[in-house]
Protein backbone atom coordinates (compact mmCIF):
# COMPACT_ATOMS: atom_id res chain seq x y z
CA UNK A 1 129.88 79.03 96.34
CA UNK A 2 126.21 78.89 96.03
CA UNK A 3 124.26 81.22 98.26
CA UNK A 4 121.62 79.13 100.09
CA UNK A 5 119.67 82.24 101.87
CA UNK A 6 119.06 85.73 101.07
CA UNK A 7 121.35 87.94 102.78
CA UNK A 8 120.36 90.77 104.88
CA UNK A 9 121.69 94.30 104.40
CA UNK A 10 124.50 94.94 106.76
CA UNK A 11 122.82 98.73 107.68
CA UNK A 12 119.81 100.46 106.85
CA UNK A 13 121.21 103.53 106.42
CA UNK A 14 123.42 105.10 104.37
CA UNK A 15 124.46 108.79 104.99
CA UNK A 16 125.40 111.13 102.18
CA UNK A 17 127.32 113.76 104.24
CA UNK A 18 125.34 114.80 107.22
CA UNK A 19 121.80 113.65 106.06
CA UNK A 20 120.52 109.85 106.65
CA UNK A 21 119.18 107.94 103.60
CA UNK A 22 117.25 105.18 105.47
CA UNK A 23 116.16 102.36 103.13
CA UNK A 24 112.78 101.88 105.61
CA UNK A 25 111.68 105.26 104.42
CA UNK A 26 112.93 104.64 100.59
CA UNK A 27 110.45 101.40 100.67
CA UNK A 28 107.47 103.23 102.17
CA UNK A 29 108.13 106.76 99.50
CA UNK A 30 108.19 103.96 96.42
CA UNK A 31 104.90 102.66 97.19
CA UNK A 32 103.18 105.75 97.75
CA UNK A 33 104.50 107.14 94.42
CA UNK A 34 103.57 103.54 92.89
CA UNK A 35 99.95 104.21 94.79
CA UNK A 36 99.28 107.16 93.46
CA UNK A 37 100.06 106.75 89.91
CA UNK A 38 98.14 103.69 89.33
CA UNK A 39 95.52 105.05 91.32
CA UNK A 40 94.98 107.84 89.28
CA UNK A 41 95.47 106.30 86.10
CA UNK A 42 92.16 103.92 87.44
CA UNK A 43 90.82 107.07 88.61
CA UNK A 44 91.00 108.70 84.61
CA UNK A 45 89.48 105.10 83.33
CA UNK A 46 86.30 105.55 85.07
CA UNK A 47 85.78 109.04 84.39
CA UNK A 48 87.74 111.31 86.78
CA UNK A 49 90.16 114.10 86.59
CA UNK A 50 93.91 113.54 86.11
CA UNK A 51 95.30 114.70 89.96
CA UNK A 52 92.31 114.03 91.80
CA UNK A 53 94.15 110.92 93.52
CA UNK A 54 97.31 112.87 94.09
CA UNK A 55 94.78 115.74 96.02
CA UNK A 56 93.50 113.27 98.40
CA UNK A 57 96.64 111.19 98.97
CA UNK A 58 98.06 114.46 99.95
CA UNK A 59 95.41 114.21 103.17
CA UNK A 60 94.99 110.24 103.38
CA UNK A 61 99.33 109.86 103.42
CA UNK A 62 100.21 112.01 106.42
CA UNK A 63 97.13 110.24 108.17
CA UNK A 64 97.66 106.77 107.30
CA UNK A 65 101.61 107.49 108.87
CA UNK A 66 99.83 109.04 112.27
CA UNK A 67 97.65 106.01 112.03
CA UNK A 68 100.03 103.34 111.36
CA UNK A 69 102.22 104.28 114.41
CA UNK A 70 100.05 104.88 116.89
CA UNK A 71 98.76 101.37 115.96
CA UNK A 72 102.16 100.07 116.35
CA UNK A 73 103.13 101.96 119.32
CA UNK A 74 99.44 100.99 121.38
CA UNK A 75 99.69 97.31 120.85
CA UNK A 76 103.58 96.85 121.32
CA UNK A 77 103.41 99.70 124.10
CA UNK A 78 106.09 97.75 126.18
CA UNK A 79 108.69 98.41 123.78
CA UNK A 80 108.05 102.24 124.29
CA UNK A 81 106.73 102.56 127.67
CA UNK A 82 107.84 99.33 129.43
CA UNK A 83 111.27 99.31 132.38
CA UNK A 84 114.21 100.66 130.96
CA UNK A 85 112.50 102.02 127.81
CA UNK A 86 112.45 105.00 126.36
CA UNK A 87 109.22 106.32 125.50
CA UNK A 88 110.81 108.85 122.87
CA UNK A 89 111.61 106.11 121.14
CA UNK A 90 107.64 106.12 119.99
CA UNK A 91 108.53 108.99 117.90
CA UNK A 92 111.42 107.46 115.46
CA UNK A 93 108.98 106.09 112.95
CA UNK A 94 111.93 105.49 110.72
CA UNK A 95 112.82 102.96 112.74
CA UNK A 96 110.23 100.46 111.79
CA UNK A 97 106.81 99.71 113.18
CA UNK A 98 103.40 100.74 111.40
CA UNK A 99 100.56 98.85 111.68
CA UNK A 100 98.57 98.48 108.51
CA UNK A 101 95.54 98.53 110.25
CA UNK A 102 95.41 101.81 111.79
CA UNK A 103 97.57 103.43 108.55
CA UNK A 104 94.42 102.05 106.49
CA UNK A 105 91.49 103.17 108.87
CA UNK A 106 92.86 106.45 109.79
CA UNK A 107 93.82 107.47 106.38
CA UNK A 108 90.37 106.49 105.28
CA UNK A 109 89.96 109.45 107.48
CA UNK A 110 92.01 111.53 105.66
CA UNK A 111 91.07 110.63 102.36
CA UNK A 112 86.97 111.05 103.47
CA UNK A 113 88.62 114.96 104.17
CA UNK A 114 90.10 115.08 100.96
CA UNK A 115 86.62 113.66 99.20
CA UNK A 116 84.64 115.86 100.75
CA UNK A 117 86.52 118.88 99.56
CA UNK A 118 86.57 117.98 96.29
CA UNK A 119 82.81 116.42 96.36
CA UNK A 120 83.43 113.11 95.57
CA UNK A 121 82.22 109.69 96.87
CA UNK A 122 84.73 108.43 98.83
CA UNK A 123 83.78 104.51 98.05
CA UNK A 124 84.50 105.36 94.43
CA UNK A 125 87.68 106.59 94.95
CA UNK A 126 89.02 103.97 97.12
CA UNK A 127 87.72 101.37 95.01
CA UNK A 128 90.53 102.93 92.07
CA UNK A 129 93.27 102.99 95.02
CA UNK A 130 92.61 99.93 95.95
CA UNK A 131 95.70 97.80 93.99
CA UNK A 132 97.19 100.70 94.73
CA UNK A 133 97.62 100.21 98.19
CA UNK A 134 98.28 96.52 97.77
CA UNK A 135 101.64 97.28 95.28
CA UNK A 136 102.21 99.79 97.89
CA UNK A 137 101.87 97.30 100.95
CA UNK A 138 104.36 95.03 98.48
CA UNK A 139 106.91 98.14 98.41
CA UNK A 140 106.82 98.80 101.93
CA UNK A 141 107.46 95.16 103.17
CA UNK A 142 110.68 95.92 101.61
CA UNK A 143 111.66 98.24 104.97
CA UNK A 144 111.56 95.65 107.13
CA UNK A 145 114.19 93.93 104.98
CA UNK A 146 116.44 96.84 105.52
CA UNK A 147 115.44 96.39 109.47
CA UNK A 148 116.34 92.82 109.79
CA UNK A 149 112.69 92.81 110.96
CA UNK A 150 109.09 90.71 110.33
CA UNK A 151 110.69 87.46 109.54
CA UNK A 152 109.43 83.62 111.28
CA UNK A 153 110.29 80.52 111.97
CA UNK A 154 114.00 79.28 111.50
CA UNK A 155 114.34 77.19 108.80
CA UNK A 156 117.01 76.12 106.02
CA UNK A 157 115.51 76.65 102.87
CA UNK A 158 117.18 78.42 100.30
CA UNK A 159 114.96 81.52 100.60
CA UNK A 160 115.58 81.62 103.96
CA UNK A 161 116.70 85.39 105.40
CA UNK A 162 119.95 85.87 107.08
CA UNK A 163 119.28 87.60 110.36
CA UNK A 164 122.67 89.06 112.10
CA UNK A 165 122.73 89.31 115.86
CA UNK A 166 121.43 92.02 117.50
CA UNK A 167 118.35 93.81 120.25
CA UNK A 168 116.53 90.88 120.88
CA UNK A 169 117.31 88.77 117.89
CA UNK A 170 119.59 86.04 117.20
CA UNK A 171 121.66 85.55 114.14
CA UNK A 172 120.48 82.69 111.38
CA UNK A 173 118.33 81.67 109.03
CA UNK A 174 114.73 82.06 109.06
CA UNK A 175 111.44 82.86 107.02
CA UNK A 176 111.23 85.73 104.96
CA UNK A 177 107.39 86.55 106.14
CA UNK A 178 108.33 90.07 104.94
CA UNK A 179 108.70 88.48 101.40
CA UNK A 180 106.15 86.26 101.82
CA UNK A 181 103.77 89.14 102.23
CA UNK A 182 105.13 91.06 99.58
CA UNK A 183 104.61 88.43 97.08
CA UNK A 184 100.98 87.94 98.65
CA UNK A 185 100.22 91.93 98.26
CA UNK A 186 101.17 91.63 94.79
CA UNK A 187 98.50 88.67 93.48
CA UNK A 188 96.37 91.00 95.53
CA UNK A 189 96.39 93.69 93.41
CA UNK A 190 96.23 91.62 90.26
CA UNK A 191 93.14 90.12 91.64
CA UNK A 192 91.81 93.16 92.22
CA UNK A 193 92.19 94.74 88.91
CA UNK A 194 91.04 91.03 87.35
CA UNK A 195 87.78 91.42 89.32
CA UNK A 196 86.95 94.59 88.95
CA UNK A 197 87.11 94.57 84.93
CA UNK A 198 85.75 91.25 84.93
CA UNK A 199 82.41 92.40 86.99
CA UNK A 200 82.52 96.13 87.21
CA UNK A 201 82.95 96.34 90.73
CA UNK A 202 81.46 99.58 92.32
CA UNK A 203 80.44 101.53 95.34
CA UNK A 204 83.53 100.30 97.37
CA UNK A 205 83.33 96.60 96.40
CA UNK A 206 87.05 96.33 94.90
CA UNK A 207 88.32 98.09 97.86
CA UNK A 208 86.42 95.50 100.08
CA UNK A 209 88.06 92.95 98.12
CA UNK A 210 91.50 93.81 98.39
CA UNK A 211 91.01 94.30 102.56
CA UNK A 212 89.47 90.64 102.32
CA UNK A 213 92.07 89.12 100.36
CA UNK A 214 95.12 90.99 102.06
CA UNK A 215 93.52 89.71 105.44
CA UNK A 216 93.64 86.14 104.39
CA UNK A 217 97.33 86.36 103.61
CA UNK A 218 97.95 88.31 106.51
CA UNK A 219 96.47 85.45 108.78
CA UNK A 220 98.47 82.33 107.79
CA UNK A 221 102.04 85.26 107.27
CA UNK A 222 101.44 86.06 110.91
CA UNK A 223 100.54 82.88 112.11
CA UNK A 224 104.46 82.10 110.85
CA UNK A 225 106.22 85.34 112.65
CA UNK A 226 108.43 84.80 115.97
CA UNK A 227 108.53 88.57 116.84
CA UNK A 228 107.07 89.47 119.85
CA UNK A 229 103.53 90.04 120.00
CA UNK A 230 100.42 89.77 122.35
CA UNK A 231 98.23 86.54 122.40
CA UNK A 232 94.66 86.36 122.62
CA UNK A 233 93.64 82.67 123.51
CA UNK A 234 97.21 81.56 122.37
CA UNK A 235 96.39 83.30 118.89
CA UNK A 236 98.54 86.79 118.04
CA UNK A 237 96.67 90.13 118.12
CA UNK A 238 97.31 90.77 114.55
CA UNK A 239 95.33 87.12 113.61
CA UNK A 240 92.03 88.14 115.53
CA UNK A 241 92.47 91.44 113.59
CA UNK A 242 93.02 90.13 110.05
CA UNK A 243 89.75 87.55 111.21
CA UNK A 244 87.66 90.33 112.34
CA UNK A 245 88.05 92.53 109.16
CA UNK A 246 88.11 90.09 107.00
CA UNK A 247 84.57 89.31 108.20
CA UNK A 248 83.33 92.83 108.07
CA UNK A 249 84.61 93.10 104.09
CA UNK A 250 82.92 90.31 103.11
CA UNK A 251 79.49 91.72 105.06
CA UNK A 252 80.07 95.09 103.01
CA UNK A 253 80.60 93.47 99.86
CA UNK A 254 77.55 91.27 100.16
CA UNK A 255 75.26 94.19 101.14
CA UNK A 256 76.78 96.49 98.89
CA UNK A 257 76.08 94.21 95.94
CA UNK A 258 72.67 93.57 97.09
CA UNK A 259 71.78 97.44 98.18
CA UNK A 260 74.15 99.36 95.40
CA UNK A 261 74.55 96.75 92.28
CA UNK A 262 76.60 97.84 89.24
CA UNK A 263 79.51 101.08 89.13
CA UNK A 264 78.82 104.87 89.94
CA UNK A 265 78.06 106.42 86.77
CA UNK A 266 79.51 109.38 87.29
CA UNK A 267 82.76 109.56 90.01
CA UNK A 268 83.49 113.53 90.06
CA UNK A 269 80.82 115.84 89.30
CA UNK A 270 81.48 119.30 88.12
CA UNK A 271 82.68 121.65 90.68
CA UNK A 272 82.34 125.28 90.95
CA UNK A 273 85.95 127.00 89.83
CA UNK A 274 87.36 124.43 87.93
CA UNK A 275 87.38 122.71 83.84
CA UNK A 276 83.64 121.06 84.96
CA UNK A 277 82.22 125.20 85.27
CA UNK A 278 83.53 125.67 81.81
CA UNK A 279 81.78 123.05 80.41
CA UNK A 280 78.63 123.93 82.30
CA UNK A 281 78.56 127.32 81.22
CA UNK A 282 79.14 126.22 77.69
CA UNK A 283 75.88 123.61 78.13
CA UNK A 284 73.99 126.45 79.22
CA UNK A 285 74.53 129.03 76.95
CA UNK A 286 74.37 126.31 74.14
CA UNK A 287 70.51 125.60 75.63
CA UNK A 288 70.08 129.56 75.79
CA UNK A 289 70.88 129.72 72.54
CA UNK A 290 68.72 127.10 71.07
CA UNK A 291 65.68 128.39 73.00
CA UNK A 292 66.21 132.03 71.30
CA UNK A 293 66.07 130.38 67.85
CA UNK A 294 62.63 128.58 68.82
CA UNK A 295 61.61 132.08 70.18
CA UNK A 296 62.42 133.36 67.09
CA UNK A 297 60.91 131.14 64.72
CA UNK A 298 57.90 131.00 66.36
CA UNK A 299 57.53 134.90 66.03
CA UNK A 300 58.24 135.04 62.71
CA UNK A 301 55.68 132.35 61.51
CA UNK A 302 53.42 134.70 63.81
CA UNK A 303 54.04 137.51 61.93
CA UNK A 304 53.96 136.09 58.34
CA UNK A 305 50.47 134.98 59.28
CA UNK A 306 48.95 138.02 58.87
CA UNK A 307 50.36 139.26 55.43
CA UNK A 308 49.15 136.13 54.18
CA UNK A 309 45.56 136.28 55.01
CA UNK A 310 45.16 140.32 53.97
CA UNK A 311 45.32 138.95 50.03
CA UNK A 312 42.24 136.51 50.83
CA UNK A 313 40.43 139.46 52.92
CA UNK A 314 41.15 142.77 50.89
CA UNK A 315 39.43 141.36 47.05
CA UNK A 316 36.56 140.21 49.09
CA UNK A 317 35.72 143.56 50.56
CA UNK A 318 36.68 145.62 47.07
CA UNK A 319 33.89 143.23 45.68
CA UNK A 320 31.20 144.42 48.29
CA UNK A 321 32.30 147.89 47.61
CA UNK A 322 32.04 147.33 44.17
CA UNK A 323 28.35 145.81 44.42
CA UNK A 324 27.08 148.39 46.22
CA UNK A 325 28.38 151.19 43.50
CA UNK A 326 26.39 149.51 41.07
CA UNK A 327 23.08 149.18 43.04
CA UNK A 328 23.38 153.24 43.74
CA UNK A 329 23.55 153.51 40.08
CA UNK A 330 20.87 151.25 39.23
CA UNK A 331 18.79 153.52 41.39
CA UNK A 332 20.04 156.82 39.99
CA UNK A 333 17.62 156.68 36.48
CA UNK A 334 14.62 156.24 38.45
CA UNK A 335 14.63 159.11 40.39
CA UNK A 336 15.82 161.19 37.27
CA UNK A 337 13.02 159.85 35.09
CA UNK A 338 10.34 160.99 38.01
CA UNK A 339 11.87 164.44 38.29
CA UNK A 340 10.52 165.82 34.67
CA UNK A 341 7.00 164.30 35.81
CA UNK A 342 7.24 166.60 38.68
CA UNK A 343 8.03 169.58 37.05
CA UNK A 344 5.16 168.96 34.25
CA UNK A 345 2.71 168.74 37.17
C-alpha cells in the first residue's frame, strides 16, 4: 500500500541502558557540527586560521541554547508558569522549544566574547557562519519531527505529517511546517554562498542576508502553524518578529554597503603568542637584516674613498717637494762663486 503522509516517529527517545538518546538533541548536535565546519572552511577562504570558528562557537553555542529558551519559555510562559503547570518544566530543554530569535541574538553575544578574545571583527566572522547557521537551522527543524511538534494546518496531501494523539494535539494529517522550513533554510544558505561569491559581500552583509531571507520564510511558515501562540492584532508573535528583523537587515545591509563597500582585507590579524608572532618576528629581523647590509655598504664605499684620492694627492706634493730641491740648488753656485771674491778682498 502506498504511503500517502510521512509518518511520525512513534518516540523520541531511545535509551541505550540507563542513558536517553533523544533525537531533539541529535538534530540540534548535527547542525552545530555542520555549522562549524563549513564555517570554518569559509573562515580559511578569506584568510583566517583553521579553528578560529570552532573557538568562538565554543562561546556563541552555550549562549545561543540560554538564549533560545529563555525566548521560548518568556513568550509561551503559560505553558511553564500558567494553573496546573509546572514551572520546572522550563528547564527540560530537550523537550523542545527554542526560539531562533533569542538563540541568534544572544549568541551574537557570545560569539562578540569569543571575537574579542581573539581580536577579530565580529561582522567578518559572522558573515563566514552565516550558511552555517542556515544548514544548521535545516538540521535542527529535524527535532521537532522527533517531537510531533511545529506542524499547521490539516490537510491531505501526500507530504502531509502524521500526528498521533497526545498533550494538546489531535491525531491526523497535517502540514509539515517543520519541513517546510527546513527546505526553506537550505536555499538560504545556497543563496548566501551564491551572493557572497557573486559580489564579495563584507562587513556583515552575508550575515544580514541570510537573517533577511530566513525571516521571509519564517513569515508565510508561521503564518501556516496551528500551535498555540500569542496574537498581536490577530497576527502571531513570531510574524511581527520575522517583520521587524527583517526590516532592520535590510537597513544594515543598505548602510553597510553605502558606509563599508567591498570585503575586510584582512579578517584575523596577528596575535601575540601564536603562528602570526612567528611570522612577525621573522618580518622584522628580515628588515633588521637588510638595514645592516645598507649600513654596511655605505661604510665601506666611505672608507674606500679615501685610499682612492691619496694616489691623486701624494705625486702632486712629491712634485712641489721636488721643485723646491732644485731652486735650493740653483741658488747654491751663486753664493759659492761670491765666496772666493770675499776672501781675495
Amino acid at each position: 500500500m502506498d504511503i500517502a503522509y510521512i509518518p511520525s516517529p512513534s518516540t523520541g527517545v531511545i535509551h541505550l541502558g540507563p542513558i536517553p538518546l533523544r533525537g531533539y538533541a541529535f538534530c540540534i548536535i548535527i547542525g552545530v557540527f555542520v555549522a562549524v565546519w563549513l564555517g570554518n572552511k569559509r573562515w580559511i577562504a578569506r584568510g583566517g586560521k583553521p579553528g578560529t570558528v570552532a573557538d568562538i562557537a565554543v562561546w556563541a553555542v552555550p549562549f545561543g541554547l540560554v538564549g533560545g529558551r529563555l525566548y521560548h519559555v518568556i513568550t509561551d510562559y503559560q505553558l511553564y508558569f500558567g494553573e496546573g503547570r509546572n514551572w520546572v518544566d522550563a528547564f527540560k530543554i530537550w523537550e523542545g522549544g527554542l526560539g531562533i530569535w533569542g538563540a541568534i541574538a544572544l549568541g551574537a553575544v557570545g560569539a562578540w566574547i569569543g571575537c574579542r578574545l581573539r581580536g577579530i571583527p565580529l561582522p567578518a566572522w559572522a558573515d563566514a557562519l552565516a550558511p552555517g547557521i542556515a544548514l544548521a537551522q535545516a538540521c535542527g527543524r529535524w527535532g521537532n519531527w522527533f517531537n510531533q511538534e511545529l506542524y499547521g494546518r490539516a490537510t491531505d496531501l501526500p507530504w502531509a505529517v502524521e500526528i498521533s494523539a497526545g498533550p494538546n494535539r489531535d491525531a491526523g494529517t497535517y502540514h509539515p511546517t517543520f519541513l517546510y522550513e527546513s527546505l526553506w533554510c537550505v536555499g538560504v544558505a545556497f543563496l548566501v554562498i551564491w551572493a557572497d561569491r557573486r559580489f564579495k559581500l563584507g562587513h556583515g552583509r552575508a550575515f544580514a542576508l541570510y537573517v533577511a531571507a530566513y525571516c521571509v520564510g519564517r513569515g508565510w511558515i508561521e503564518y501556516m502553524r496551528v500551535d498555540e501562540a500569542h496574537h498581536i492584532l490577530g497576527v502571531r508573535l513570531n510574524v511581527w518578529t520575522s517583520i521587524v528583523v527583517f526590516v532592520l537587515a535590510v537597513i544594515y545591509f543598505v548602510l553597510s554597503a553605502k558606509l563599508r563597500p567591498g570585503r575586510e582585507e584582512v579578517v584575523e590579524p596577528d596575535v601575540p603568542g601564536g603562528e602570526g608572532k612567528d611570522k612577525t618576528e621573522a618580518k622584522d629581523k628580515a628588515e633588521a637584516k637588510a638595514e645592516d647590509t645598507t649600513d654596511g655598504t655605505a661604510e665601506s664605499r666611505s672608507d674606500a674613498a679615501p685610499k682612492d684620492s691619496l694616489p691623486t694627492r701624494a705625486p702632486r706634493a712629491d712634485a712641489a717637494v721636488r721643485e723646491g730641491a732644485v731652486k735650493a740648488d740653483l741658488r747654491k753656485p751663486a753664493v759659492d762663486a761670491e765666496a772666493p771674491e770675499a776672501d781675495k778682498a
